[in-house]
N, C-alpha and C. Protein backbone atom coordinates (compact mmCIF):
# COMPACT_ATOMS: atom_id res chain seq x y z
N UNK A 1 -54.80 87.56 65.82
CA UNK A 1 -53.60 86.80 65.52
C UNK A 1 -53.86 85.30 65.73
N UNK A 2 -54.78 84.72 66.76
CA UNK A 2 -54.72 83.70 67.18
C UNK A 2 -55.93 83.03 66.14
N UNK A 3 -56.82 83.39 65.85
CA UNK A 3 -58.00 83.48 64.80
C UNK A 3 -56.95 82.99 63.58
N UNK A 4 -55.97 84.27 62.53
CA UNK A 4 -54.91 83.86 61.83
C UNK A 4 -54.22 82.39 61.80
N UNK A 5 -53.71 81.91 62.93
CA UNK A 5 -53.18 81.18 63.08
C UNK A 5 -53.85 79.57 63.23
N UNK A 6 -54.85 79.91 63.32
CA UNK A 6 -56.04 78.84 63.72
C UNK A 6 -56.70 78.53 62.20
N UNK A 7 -56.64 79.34 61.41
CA UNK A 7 -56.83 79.58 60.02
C UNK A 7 -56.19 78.21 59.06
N UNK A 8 -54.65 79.25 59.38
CA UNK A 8 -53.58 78.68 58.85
C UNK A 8 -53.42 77.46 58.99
N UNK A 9 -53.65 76.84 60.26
CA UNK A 9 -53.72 75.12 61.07
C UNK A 9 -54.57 74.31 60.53
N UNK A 10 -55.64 74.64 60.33
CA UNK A 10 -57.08 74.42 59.51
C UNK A 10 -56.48 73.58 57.86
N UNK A 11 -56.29 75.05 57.24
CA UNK A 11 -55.99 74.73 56.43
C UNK A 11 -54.99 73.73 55.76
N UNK A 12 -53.90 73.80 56.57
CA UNK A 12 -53.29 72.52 56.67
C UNK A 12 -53.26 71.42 56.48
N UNK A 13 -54.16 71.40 57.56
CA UNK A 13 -54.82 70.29 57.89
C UNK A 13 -55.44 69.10 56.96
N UNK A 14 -56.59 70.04 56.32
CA UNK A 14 -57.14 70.15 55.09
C UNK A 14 -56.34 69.07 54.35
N UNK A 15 -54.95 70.27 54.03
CA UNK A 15 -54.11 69.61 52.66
C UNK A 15 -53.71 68.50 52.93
N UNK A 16 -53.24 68.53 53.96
CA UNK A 16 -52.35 67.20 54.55
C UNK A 16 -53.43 65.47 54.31
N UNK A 17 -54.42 66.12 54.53
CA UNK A 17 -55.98 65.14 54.35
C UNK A 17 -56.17 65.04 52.85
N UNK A 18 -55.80 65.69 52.00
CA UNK A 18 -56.24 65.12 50.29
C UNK A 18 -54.85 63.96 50.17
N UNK A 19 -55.39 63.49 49.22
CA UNK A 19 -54.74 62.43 48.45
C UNK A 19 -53.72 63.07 47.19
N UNK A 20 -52.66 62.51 47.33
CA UNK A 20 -51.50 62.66 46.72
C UNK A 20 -52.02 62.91 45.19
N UNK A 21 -51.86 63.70 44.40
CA UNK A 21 -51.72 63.78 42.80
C UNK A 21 -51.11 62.56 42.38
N UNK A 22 -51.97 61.87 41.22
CA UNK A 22 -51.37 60.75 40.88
C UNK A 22 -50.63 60.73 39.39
N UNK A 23 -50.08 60.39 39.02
CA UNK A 23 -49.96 60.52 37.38
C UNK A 23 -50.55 60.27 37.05
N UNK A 24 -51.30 61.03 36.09
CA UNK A 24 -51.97 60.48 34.84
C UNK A 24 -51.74 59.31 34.51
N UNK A 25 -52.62 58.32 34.01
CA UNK A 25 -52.66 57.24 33.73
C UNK A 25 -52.20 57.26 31.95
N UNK A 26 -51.36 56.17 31.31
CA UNK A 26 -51.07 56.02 30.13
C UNK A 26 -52.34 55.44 29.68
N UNK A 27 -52.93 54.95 29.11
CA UNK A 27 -53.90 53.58 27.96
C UNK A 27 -52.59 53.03 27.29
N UNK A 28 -53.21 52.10 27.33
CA UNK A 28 -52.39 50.74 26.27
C UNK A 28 -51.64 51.17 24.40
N UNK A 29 -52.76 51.74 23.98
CA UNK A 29 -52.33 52.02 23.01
C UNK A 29 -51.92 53.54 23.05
N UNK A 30 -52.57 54.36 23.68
CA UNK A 30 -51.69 55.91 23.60
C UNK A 30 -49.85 55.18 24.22
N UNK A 31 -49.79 54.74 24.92
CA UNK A 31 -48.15 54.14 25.44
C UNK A 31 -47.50 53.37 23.64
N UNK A 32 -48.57 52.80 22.84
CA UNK A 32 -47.82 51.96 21.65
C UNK A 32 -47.37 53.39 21.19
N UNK A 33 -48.20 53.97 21.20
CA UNK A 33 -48.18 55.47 19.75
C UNK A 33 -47.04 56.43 20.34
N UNK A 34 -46.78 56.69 21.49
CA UNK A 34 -45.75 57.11 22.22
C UNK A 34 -44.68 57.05 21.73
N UNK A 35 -44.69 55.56 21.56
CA UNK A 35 -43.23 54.45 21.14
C UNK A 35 -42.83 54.71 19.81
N UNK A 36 -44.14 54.57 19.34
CA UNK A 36 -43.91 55.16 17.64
C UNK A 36 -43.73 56.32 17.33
N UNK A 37 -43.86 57.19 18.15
CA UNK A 37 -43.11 59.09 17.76
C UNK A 37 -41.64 59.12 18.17
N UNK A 38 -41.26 57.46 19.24
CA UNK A 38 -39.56 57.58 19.69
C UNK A 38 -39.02 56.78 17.75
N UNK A 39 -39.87 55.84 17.87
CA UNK A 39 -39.65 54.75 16.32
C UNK A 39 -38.90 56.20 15.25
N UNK A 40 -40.04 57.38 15.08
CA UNK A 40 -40.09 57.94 13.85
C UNK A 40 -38.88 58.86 13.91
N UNK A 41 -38.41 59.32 15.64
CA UNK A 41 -36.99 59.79 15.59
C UNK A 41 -35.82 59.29 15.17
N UNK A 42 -35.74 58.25 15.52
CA UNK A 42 -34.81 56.69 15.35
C UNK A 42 -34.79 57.04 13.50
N UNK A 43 -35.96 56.77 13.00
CA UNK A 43 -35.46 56.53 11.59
C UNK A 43 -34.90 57.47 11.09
N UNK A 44 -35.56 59.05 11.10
CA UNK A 44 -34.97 60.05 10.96
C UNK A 44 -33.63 60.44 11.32
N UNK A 45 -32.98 59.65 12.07
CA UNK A 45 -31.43 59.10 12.33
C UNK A 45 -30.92 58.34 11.31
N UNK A 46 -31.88 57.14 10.82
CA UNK A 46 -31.34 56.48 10.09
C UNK A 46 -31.47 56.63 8.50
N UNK A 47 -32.02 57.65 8.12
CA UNK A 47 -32.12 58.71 6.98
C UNK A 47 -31.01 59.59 7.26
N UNK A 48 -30.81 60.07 7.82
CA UNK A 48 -29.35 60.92 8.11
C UNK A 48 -28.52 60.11 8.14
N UNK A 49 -28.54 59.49 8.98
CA UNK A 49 -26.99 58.56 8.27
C UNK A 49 -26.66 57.89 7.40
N UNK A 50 -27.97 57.50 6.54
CA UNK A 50 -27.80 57.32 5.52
C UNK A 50 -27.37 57.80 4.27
N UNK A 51 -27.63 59.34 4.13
CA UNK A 51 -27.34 60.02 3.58
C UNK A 51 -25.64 60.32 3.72
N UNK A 52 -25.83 60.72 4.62
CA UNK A 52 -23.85 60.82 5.58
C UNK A 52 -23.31 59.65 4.42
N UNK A 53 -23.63 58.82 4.48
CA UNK A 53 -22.61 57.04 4.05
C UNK A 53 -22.57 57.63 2.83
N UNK A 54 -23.71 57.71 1.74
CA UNK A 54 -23.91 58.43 0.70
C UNK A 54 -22.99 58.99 -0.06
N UNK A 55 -22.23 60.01 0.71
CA UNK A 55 -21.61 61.00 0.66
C UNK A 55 -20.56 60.94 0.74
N UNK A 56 -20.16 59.64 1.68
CA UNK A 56 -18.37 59.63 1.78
C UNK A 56 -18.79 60.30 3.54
N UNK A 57 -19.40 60.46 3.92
CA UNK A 57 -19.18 61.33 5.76
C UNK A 57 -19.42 60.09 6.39
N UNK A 58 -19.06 60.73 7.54
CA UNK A 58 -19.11 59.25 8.81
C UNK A 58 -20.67 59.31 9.47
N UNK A 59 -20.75 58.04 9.94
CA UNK A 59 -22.42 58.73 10.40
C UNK A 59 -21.65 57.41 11.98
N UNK A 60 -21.32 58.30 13.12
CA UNK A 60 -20.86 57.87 14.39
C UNK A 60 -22.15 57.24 15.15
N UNK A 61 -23.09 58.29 14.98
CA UNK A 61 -24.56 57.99 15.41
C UNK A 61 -24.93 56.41 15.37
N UNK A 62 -25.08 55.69 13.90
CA UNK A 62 -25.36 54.57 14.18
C UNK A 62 -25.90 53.58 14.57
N UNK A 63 -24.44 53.09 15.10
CA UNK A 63 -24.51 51.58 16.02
C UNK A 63 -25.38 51.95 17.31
N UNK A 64 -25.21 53.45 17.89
CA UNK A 64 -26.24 54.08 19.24
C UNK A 64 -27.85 53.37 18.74
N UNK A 65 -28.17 53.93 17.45
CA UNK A 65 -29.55 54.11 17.12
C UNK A 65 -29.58 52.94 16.69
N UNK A 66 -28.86 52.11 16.07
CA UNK A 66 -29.38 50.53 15.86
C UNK A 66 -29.69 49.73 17.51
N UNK A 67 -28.56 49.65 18.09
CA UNK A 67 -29.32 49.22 19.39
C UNK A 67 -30.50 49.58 20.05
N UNK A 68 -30.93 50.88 19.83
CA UNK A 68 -32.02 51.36 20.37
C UNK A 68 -33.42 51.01 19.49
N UNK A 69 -32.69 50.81 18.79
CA UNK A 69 -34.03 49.59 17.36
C UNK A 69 -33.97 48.33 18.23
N UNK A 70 -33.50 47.94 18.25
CA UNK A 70 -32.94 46.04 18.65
C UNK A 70 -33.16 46.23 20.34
N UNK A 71 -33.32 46.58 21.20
CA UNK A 71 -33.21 46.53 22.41
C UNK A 71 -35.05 47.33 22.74
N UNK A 72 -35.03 48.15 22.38
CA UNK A 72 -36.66 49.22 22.58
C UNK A 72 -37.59 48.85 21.59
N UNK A 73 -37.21 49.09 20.37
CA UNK A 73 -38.83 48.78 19.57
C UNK A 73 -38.74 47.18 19.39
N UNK A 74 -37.97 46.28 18.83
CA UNK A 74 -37.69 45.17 18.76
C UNK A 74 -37.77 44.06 19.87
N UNK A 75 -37.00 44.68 20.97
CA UNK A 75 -36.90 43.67 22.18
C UNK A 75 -38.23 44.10 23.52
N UNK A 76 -39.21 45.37 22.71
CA UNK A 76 -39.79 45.59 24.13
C UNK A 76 -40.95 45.84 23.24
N UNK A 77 -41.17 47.17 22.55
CA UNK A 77 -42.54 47.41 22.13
C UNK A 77 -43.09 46.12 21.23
N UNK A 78 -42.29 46.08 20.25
CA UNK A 78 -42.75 44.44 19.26
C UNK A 78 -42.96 43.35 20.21
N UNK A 79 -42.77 43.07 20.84
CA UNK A 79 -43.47 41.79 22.15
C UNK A 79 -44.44 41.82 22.52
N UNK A 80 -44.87 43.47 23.30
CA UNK A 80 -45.65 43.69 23.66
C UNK A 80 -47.22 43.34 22.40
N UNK A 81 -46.96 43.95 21.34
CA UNK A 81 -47.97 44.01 20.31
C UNK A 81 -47.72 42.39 20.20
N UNK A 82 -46.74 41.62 20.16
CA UNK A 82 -47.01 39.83 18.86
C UNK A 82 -47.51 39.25 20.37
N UNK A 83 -47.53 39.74 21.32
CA UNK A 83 -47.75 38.87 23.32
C UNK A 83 -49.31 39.20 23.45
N UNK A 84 -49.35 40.60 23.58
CA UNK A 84 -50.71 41.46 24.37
C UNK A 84 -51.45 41.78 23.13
N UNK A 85 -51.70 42.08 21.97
CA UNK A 85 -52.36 42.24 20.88
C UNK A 85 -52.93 41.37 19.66
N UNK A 86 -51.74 41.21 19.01
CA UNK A 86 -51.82 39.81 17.68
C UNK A 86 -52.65 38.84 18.30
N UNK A 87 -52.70 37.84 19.09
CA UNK A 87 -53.21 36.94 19.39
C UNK A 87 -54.86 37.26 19.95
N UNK A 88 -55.07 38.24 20.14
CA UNK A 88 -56.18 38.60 20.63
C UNK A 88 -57.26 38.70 19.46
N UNK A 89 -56.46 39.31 18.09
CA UNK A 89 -57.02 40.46 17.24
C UNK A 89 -57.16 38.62 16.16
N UNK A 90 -56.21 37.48 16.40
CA UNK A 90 -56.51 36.32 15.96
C UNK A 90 -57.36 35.74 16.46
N UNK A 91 -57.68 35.82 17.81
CA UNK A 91 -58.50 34.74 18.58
C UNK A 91 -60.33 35.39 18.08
N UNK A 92 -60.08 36.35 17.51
CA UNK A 92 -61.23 37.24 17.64
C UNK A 92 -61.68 37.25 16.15
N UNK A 93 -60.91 36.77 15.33
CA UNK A 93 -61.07 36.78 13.95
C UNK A 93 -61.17 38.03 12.87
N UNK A 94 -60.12 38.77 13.35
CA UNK A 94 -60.71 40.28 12.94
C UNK A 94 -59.02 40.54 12.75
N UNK A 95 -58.89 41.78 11.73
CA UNK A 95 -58.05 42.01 11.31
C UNK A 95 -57.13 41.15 10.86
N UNK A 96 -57.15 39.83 10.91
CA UNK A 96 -55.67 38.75 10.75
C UNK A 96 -54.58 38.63 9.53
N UNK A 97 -55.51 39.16 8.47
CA UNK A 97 -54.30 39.85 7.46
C UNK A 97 -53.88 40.69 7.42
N UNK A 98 -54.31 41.82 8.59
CA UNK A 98 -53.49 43.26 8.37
C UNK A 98 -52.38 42.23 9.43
N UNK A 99 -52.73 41.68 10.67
CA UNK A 99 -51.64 41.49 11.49
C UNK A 99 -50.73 40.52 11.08
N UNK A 100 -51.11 39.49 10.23
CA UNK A 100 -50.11 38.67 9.80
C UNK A 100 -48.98 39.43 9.35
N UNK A 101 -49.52 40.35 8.32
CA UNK A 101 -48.38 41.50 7.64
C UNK A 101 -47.65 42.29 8.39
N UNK A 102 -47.98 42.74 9.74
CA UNK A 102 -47.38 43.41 10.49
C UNK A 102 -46.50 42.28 11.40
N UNK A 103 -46.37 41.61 11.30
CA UNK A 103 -45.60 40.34 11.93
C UNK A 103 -44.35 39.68 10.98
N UNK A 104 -45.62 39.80 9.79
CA UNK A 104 -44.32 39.64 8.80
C UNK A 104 -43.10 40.48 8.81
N UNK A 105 -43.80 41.66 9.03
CA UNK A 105 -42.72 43.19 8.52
C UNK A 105 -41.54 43.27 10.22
N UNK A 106 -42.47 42.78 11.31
CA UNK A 106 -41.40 43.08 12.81
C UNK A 106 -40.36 41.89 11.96
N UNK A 107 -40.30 40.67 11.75
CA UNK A 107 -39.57 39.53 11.44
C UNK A 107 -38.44 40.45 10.14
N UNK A 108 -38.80 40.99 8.95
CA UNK A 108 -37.82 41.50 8.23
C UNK A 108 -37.29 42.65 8.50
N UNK A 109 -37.90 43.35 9.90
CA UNK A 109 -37.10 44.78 10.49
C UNK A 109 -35.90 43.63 11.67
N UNK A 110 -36.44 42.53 11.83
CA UNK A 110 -35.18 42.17 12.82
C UNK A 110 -33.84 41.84 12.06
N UNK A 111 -34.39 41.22 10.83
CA UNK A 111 -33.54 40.69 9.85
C UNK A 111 -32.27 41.47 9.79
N UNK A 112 -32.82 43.09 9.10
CA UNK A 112 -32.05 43.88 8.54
C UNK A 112 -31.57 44.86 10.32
N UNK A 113 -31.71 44.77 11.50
CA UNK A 113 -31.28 45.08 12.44
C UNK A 113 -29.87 44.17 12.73
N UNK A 114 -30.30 42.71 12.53
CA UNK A 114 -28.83 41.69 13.21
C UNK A 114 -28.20 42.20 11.84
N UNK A 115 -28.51 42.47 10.59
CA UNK A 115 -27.28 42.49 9.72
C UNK A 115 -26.51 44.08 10.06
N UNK A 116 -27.15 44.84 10.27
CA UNK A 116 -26.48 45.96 10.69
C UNK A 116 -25.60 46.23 11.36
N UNK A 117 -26.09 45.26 13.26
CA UNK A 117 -25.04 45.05 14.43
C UNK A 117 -24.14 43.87 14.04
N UNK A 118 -24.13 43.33 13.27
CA UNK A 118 -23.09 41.86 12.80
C UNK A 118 -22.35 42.41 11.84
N UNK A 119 -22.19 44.06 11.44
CA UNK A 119 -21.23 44.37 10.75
C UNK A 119 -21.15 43.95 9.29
N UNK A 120 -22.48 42.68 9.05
CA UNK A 120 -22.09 42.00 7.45
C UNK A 120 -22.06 42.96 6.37
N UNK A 121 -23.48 44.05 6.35
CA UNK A 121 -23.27 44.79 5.11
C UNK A 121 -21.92 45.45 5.26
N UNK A 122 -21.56 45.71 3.64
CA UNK A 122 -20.23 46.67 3.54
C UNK A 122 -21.06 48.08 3.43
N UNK A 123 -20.00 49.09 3.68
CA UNK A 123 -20.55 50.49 3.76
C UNK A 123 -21.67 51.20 2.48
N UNK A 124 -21.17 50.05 1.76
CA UNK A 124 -21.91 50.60 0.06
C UNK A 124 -23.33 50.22 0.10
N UNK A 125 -23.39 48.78 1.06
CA UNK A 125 -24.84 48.62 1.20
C UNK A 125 -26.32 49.11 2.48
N UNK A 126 -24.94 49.47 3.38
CA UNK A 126 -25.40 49.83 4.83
C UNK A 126 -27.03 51.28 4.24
N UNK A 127 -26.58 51.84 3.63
CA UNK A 127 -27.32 53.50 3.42
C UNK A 127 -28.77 52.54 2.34
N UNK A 128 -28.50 51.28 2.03
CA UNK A 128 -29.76 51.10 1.54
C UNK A 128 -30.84 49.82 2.43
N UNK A 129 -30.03 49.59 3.39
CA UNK A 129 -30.40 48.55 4.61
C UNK A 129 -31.45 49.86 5.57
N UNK A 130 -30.84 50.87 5.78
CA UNK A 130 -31.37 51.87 6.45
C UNK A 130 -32.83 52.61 6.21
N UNK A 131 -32.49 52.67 4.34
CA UNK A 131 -33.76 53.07 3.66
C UNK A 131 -34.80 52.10 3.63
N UNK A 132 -34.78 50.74 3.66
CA UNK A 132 -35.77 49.65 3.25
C UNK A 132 -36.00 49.36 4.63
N UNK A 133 -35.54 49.45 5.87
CA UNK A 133 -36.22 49.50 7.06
C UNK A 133 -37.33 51.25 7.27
N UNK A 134 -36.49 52.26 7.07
CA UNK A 134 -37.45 53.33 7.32
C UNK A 134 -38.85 53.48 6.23
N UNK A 135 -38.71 53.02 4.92
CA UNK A 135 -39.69 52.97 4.49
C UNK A 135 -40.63 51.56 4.68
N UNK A 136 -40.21 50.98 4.99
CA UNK A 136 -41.37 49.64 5.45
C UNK A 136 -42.08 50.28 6.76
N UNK A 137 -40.93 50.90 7.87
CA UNK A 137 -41.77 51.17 9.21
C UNK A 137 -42.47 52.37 8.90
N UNK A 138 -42.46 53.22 8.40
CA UNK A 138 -43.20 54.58 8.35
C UNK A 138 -44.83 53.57 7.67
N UNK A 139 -45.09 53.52 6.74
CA UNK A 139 -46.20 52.62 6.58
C UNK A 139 -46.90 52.07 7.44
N UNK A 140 -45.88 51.38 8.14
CA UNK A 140 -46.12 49.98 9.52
C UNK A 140 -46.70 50.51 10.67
N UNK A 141 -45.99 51.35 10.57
CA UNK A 141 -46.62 52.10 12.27
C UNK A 141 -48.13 53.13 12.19
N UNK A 142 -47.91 53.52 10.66
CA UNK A 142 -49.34 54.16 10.15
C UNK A 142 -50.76 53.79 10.18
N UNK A 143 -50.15 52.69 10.05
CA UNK A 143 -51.56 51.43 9.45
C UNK A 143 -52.50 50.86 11.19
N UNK A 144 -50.88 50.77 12.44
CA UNK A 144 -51.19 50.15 13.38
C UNK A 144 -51.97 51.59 14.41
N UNK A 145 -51.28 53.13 14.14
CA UNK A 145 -51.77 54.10 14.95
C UNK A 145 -53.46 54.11 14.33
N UNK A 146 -53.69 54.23 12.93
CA UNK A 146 -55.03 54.40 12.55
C UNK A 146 -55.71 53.23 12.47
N UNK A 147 -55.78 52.12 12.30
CA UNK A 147 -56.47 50.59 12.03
C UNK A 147 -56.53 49.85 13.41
N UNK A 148 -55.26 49.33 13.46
CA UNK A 148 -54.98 48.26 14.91
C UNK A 148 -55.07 48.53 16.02
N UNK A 149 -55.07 49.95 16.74
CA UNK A 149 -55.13 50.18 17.98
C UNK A 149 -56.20 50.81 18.27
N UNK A 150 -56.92 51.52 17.22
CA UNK A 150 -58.86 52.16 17.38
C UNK A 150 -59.43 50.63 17.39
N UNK A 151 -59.08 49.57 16.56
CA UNK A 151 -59.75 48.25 16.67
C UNK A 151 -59.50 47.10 18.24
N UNK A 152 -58.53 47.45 18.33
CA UNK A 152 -58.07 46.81 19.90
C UNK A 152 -58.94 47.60 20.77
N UNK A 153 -59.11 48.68 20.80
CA UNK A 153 -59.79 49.47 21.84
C UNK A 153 -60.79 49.07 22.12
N UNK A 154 -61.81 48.42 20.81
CA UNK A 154 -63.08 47.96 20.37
C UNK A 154 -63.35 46.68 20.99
N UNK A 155 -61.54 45.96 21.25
CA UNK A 155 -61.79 44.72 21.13
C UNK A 155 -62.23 44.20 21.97
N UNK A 156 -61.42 44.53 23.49
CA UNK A 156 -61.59 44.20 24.65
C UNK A 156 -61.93 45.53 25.79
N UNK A 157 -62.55 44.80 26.78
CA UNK A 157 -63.41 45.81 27.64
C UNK A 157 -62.72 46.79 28.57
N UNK A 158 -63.42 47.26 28.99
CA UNK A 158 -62.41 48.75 29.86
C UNK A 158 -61.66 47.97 30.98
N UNK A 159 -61.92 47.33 31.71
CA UNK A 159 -61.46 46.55 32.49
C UNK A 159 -60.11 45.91 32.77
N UNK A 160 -60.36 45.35 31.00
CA UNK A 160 -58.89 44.51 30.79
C UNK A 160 -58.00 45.60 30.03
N UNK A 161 -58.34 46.38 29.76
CA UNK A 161 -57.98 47.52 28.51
C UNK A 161 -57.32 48.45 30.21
N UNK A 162 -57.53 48.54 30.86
CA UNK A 162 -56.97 49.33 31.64
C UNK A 162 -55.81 48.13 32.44
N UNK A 163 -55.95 46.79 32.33
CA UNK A 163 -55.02 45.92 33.37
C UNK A 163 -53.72 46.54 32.17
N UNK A 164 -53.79 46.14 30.68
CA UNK A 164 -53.01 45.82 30.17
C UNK A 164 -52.08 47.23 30.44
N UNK A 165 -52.69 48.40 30.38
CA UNK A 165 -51.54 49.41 30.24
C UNK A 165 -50.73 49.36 32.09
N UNK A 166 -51.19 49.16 32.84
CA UNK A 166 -50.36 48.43 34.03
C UNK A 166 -48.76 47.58 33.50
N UNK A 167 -49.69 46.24 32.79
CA UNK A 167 -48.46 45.12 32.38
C UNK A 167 -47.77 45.89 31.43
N UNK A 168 -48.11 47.09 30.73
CA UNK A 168 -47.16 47.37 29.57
C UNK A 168 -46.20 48.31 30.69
N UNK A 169 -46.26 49.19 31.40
CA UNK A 169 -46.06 50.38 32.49
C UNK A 169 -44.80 49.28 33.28
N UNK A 170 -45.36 48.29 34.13
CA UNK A 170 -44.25 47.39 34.36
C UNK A 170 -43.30 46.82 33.72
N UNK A 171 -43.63 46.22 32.52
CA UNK A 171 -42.80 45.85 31.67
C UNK A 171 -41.63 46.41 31.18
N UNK A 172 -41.80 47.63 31.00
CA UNK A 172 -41.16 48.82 30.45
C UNK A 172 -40.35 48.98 31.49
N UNK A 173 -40.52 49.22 32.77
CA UNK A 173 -39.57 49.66 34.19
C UNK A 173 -38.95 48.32 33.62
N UNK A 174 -39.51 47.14 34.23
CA UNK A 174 -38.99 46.42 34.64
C UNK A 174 -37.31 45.83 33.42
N UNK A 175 -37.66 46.23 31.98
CA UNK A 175 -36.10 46.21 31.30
C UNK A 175 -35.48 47.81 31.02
N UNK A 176 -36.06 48.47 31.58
CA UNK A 176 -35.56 50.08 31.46
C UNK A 176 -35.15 51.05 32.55
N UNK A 177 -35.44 50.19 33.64
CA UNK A 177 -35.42 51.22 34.63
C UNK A 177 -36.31 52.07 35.04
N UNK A 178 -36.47 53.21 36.01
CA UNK A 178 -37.24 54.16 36.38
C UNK A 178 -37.71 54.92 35.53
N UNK A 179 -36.67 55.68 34.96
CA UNK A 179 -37.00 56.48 33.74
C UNK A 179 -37.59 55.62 32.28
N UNK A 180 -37.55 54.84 31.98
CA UNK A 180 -38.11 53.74 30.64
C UNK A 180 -38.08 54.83 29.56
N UNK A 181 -39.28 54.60 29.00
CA UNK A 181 -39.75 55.47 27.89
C UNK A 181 -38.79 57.00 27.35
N UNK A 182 -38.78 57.65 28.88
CA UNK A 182 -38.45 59.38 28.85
C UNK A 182 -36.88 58.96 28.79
N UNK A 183 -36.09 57.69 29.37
CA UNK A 183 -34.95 57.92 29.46
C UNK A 183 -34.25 57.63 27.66
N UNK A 184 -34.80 56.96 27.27
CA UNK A 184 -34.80 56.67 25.65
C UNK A 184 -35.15 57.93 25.35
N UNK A 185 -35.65 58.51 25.13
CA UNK A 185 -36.00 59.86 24.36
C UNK A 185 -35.04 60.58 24.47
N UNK A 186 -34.20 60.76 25.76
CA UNK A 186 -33.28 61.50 26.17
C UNK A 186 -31.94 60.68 24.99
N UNK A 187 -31.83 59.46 25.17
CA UNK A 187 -30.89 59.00 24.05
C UNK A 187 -30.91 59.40 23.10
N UNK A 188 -31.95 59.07 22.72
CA UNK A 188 -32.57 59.91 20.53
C UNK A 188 -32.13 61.37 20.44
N UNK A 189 -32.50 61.80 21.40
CA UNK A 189 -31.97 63.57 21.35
C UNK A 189 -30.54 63.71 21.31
N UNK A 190 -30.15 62.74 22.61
CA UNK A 190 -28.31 62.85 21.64
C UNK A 190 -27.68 62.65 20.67
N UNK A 191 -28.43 61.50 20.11
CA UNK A 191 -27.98 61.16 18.81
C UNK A 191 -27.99 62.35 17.80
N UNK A 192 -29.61 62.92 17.73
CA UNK A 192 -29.92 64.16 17.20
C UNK A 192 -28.66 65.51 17.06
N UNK A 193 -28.19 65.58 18.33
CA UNK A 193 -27.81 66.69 18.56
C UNK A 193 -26.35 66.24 17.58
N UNK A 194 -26.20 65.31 18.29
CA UNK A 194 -24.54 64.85 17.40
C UNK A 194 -24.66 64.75 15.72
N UNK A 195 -26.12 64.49 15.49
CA UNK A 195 -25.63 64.86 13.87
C UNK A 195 -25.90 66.09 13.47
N UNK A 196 -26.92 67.38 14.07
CA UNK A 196 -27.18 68.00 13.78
C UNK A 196 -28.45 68.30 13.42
N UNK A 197 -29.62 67.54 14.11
CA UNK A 197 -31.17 67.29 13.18
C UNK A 197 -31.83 67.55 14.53
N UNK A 198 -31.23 68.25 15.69
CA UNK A 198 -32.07 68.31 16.36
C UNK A 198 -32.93 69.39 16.83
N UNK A 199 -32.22 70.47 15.71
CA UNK A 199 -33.34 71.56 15.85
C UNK A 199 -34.73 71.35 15.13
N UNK A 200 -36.12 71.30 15.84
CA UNK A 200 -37.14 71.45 14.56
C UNK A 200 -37.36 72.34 13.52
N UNK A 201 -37.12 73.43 14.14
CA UNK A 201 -37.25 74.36 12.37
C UNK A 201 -36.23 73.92 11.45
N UNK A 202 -35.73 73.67 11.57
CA UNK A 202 -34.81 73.64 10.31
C UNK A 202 -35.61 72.76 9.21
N UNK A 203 -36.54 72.05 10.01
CA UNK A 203 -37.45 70.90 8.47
C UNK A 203 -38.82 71.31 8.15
N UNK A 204 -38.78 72.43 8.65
CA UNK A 204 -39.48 73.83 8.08
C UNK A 204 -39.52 74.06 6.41
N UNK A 205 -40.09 73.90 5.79
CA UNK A 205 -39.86 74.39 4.18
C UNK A 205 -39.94 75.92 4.01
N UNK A 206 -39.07 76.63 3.39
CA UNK A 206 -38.71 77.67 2.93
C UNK A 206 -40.06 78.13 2.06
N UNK A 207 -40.24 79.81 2.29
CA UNK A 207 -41.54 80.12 1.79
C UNK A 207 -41.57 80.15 0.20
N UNK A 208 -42.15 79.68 -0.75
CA UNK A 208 -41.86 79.68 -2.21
C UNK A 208 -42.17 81.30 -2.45
């Protein structure tokens, strides 16, 4: 019994002596691409409600999912890329016309964001403000998951490539709170649920 117990103490011991499980660490760009699978929910909102307007239906959803354009990809991830990226991928002489264009395109996604929250379009034009943002970003974010962020990886060394996903990790708390990233996701899913798009099978294609 005392052997048992002496065991048990041991072992303990042991555990009490390892080092805490840490989280997994993000990278810089797996955290952009993250952002862009919350981006591709968002639009898929804004394809549904577009459709809704279409139709004569209400699309309540919205003004939720426009702020979450204008406040998350706009006011946090797009900084991050024209702050911590663009200038790098310029200073370096490499890529500068893909990024000019992708700078161009954040500048006409803000455009058609303030006209959305400023109420200017009328309802007749709102469902085609929606479409000319989701089809510019589906492209946009394509070009930056396969081109811009395998080339950033290239660009700069492990070193600084590991500070930056730190400053992006803070950044993110620091206008989001604890939860950041996961607590946004949790938003998109409501939106989802309230129009009805949040089951995945349903965009399942039917067997011919």
């Amino acid at each position: 019994m005392l052997r048992r117990q002496a065991l048990v103490g041991a072992a303990a011991l042991v555990a009490a002596k390892q080092p805490a499980k840490k989280e997994p660490e993000v990278s810089p760009t797996e955290d952009l691409m993250r952002e862009h699978g919350l981006l591709n929910r968002v639009l898929l909102i804004y394809e549904e409600c577009a459709r809704r307007l279409e139709s004569g239906a209400e699309a309540a959803a919205l003004p939720d999912a426009v702020r979450i354009i204008r406040d998350f990809i706009e006011g946090y991830h797009e900084q991050l890329e024209e702050q911590q990226l663009f200038p790098r991928f310029r200073k370096a002489g490499r890529l500068t016309e893909l990024v000019a264009t992708l700078e161009a395109q954040h500048a006409a996604g803000r455009r058609i964001t303030a006209q959305l929250l400023s109420g200017a379009p009328d309802r007749s034009r709102t469902p085609g403000l929606l479409r000319s943002f989701s089809r510019m970003y589906r492209p946009h974010e394509a070009r930056e998951d396969t081109v811009l962020f395998p080339a950033f990886r290239e660009l700069v060394g492990d070193r600084e490539y590991r500070k930056l996903g730190d400053v992006f990790e803070d950044r993110e708390h620091q206008l989001f709170g604890d939860r950041g990233f996961e607590g946004k996701v949790d938003e998109v899913a409501r939106l989802e649920q309230s129009l009805g798009i949040a089951e995945l099978s349903q965009f399942t294609p039917g067997a011919p």
